[in-house]
C-alpha atoms as a PDB file:
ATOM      1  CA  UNK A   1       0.000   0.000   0.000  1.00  0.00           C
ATOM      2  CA  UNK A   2       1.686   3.360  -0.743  1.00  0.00           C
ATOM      3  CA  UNK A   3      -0.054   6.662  -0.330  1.00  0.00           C
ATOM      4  CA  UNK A   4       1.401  10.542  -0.461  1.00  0.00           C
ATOM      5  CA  UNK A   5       1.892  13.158   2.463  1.00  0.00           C
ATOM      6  CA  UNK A   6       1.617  16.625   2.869  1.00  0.00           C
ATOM      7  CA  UNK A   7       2.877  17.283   6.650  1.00  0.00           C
ATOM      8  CA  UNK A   8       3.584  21.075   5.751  1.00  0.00           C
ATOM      9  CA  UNK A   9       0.868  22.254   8.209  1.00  0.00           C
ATOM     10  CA  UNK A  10       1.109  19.953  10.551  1.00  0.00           C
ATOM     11  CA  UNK A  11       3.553  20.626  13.421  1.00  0.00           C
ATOM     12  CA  UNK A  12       4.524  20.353  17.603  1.00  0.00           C
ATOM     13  CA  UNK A  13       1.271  18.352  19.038  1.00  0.00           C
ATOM     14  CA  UNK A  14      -0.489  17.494  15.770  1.00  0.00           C
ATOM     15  CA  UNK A  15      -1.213  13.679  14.794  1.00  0.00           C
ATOM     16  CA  UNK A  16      -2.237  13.293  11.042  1.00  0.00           C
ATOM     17  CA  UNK A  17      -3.196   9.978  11.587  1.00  0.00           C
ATOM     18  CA  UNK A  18      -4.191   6.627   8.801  1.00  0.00           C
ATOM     19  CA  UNK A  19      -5.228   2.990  10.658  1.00  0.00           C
ATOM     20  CA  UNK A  20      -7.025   0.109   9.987  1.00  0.00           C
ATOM     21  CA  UNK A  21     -10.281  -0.192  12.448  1.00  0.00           C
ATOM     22  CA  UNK A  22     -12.626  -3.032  12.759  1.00  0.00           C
ATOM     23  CA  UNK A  23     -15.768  -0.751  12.815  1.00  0.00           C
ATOM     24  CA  UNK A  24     -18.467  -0.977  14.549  1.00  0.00           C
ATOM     25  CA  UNK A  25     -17.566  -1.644  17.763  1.00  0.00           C
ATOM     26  CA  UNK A  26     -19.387  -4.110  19.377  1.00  0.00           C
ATOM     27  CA  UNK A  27     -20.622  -5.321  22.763  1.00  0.00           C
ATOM     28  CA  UNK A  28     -20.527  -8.679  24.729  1.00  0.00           C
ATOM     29  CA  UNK A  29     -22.966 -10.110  22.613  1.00  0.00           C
ATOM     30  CA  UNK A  30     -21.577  -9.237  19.300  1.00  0.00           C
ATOM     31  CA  UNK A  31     -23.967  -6.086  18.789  1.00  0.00           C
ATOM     32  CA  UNK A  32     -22.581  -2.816  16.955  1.00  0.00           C
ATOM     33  CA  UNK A  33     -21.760  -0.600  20.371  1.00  0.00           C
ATOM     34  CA  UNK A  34     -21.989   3.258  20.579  1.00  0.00           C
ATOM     35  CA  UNK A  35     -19.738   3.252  23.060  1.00  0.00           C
ATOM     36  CA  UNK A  36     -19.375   6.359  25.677  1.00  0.00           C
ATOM     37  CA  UNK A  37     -18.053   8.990  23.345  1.00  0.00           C
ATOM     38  CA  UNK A  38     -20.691  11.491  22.626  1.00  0.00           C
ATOM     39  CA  UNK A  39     -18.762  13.209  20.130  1.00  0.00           C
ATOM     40  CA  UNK A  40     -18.010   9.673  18.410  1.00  0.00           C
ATOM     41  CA  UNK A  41     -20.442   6.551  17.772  1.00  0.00           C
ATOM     42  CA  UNK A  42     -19.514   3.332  17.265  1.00  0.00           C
ATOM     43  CA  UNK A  43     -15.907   3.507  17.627  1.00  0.00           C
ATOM     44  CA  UNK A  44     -13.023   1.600  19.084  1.00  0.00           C
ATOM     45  CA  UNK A  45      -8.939   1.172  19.367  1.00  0.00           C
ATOM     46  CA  UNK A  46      -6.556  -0.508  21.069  1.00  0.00           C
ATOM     47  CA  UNK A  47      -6.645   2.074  23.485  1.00  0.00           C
ATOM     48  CA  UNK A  48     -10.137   1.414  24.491  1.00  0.00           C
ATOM     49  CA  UNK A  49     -11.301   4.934  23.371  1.00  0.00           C
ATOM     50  CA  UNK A  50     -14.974   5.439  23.736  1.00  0.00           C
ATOM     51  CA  UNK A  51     -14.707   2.549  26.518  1.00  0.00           C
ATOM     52  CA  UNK A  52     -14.471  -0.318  23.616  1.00  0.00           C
ATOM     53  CA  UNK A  53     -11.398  -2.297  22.543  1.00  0.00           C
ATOM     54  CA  UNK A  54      -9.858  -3.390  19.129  1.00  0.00           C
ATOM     55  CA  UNK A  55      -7.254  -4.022  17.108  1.00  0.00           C
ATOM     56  CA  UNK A  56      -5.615  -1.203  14.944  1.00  0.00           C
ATOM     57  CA  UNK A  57      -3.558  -1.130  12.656  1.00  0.00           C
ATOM     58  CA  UNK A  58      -1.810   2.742  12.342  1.00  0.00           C
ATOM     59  CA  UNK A  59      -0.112   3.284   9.128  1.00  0.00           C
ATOM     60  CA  UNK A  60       1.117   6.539   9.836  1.00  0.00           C
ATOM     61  CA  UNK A  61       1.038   8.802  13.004  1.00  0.00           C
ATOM     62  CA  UNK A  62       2.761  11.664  12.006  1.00  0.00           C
ATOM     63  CA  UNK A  63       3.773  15.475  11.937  1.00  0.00           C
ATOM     64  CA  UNK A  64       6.582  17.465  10.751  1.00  0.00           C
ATOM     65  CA  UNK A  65       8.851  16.049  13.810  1.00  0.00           C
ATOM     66  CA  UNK A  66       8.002  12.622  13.971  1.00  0.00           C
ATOM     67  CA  UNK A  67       6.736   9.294  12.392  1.00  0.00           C
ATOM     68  CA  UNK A  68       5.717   6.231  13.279  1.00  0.00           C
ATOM     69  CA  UNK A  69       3.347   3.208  12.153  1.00  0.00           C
ATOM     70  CA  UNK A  70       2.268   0.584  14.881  1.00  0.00           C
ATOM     71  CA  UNK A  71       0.093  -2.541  14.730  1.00  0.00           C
ATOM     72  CA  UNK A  72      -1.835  -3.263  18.180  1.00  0.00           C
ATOM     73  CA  UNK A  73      -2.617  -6.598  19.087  1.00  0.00           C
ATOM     74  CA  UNK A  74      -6.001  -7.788  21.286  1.00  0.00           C
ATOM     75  CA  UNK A  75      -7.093 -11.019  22.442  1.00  0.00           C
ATOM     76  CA  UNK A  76      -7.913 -13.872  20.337  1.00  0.00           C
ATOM     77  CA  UNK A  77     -10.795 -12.623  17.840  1.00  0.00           C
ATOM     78  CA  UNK A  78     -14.031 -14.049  19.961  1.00  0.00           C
ATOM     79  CA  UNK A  79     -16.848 -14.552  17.730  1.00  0.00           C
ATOM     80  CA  UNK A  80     -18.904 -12.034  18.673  1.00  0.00           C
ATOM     81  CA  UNK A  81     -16.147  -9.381  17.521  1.00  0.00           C
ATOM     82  CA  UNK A  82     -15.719  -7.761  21.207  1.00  0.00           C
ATOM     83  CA  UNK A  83     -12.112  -7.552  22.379  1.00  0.00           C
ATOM     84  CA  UNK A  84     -12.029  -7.733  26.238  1.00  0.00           C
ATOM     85  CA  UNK A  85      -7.988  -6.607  26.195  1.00  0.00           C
ATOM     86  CA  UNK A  86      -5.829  -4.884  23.732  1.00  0.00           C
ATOM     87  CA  UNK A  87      -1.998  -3.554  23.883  1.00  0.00           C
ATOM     88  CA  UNK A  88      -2.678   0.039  23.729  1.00  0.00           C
ATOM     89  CA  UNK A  89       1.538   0.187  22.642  1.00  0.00           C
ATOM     90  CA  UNK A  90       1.908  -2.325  20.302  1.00  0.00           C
ATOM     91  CA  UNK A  91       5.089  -2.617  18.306  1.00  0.00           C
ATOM     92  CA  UNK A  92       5.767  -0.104  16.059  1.00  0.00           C
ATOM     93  CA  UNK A  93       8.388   1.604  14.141  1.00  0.00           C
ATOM     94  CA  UNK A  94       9.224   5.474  14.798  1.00  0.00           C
ATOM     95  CA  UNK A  95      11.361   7.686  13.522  1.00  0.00           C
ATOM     96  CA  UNK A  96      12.683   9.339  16.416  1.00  0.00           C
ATOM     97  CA  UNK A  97      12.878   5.811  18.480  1.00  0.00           C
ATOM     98  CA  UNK A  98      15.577   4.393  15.891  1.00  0.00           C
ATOM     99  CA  UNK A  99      17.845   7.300  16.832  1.00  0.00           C
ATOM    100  CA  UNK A 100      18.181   8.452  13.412  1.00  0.00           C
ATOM    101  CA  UNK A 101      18.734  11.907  11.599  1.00  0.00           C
ATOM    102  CA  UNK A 102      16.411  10.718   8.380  1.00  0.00           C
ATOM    103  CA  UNK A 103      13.109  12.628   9.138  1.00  0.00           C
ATOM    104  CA  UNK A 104      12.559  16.486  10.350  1.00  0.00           C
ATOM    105  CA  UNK A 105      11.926  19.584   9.164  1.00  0.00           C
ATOM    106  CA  UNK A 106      14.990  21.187   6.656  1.00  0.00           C
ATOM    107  CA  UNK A 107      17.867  19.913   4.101  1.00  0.00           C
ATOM    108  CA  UNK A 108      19.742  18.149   6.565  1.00  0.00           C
ATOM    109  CA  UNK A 109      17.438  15.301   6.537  1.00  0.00           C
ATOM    110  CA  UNK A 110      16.436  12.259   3.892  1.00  0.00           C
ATOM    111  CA  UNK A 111      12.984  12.977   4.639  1.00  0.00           C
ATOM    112  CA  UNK A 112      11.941  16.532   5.387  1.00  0.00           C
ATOM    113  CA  UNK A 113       8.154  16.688   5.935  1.00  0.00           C
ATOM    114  CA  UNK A 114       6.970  20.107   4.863  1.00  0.00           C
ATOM    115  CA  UNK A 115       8.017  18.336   1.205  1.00  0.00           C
ATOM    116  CA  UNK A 116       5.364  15.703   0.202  1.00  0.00           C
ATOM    117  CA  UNK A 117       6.890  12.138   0.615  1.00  0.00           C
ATOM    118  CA  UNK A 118       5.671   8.651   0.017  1.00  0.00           C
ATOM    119  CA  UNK A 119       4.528   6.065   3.307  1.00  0.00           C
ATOM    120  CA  UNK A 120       5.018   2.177   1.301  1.00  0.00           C
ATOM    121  CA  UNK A 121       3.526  -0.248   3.213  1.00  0.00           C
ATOM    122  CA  UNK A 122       4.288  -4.097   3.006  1.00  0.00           C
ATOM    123  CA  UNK A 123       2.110  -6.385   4.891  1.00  0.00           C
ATOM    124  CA  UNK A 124       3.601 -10.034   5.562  1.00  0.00           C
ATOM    125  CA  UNK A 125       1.523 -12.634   7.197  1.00  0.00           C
ATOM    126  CA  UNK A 126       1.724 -16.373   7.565  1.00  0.00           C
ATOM    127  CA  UNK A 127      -1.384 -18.922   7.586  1.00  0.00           C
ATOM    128  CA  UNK A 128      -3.182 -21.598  10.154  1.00  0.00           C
ATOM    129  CA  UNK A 129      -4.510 -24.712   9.320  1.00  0.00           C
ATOM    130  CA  UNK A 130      -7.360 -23.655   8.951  1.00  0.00           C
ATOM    131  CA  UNK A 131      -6.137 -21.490   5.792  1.00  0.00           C
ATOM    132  CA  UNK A 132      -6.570 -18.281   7.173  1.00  0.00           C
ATOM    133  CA  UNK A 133      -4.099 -15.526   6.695  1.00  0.00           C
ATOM    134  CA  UNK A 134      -2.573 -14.426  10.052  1.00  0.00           C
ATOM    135  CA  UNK A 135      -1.046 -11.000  10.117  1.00  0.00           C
ATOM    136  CA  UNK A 136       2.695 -11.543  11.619  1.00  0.00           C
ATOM    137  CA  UNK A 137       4.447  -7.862  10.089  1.00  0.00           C
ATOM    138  CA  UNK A 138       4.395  -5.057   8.837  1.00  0.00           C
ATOM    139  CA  UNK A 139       7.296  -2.833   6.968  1.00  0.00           C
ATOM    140  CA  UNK A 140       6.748   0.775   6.847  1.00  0.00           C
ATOM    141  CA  UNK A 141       9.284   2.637   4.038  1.00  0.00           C
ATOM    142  CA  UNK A 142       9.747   6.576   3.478  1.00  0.00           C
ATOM    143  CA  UNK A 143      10.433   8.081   0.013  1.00  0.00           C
ATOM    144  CA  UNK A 144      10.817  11.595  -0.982  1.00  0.00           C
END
């Protein structure tokens, strides 16, 4: 999956965000769940926003400082699609974690973000015996 950005206007305490949700949330018994946002129906995250839990899957999380893209696991998929824990963390990659000078604002840098650059995506997953695909990685790449 590859997809442009256009971080020029977003700086300090911004979050131009792109993830994966399993929308709508649901409840114990598998019914789509408002949840207790009022601003918000219907939707969930890993961090248990809106009091409801699920996976996500962020692609990007980004300003003009920092980047990073972060899958976050739950509990085994119950059948009625309600998560009862998730890893609000997860295990992602960011820019400013790796300790490297590739991504800021200015010349100095392989990626500077108030220049449109490209977020490639590779997805790697493995299968069950059941012949399901089970998602085991994911590779995040920046181009400019």
């Amino acid at each position: 999956l590859t997809f442009t950005v256009d971080l020029s206007k977003v700086g300090c305490a911004c979050n131009l965000a792109v993830a994966f949700l399993p929308l709508p949330a649901r409840n114990l018994h598998g019914q789509p769940s408002k949840g207790t946002c009022s601003s918000v129906s219907y939707y969930c995250d890993a961090s248990s926003a809106c009091g409801q839990s699920c996976p996500e899957l962020d692609l990007m999380q980004a300003n003009k400082y920092a980047f990073a893209a972060t899958p976050r696991r739950c509990d085994s998929h119950p059948a009625e699609g309600h998560h009862g824990h998730c890893d609000p963390h997860g295990c992602g990659q960011n820019t400013n974690a790796m300790g490297a000078m590739d991504y800021g604002p200015g010349d100095r840098y392989t990626i500077d973000p108030p220049r449109r650059f490209d977020v490639h995506t590779d997805f790697y997953g493995g299968g069950e015996p059941k012949g399901h695909a089970i998602f085991t990685q994911l590779v995040t790449r920046l181009k400019q």
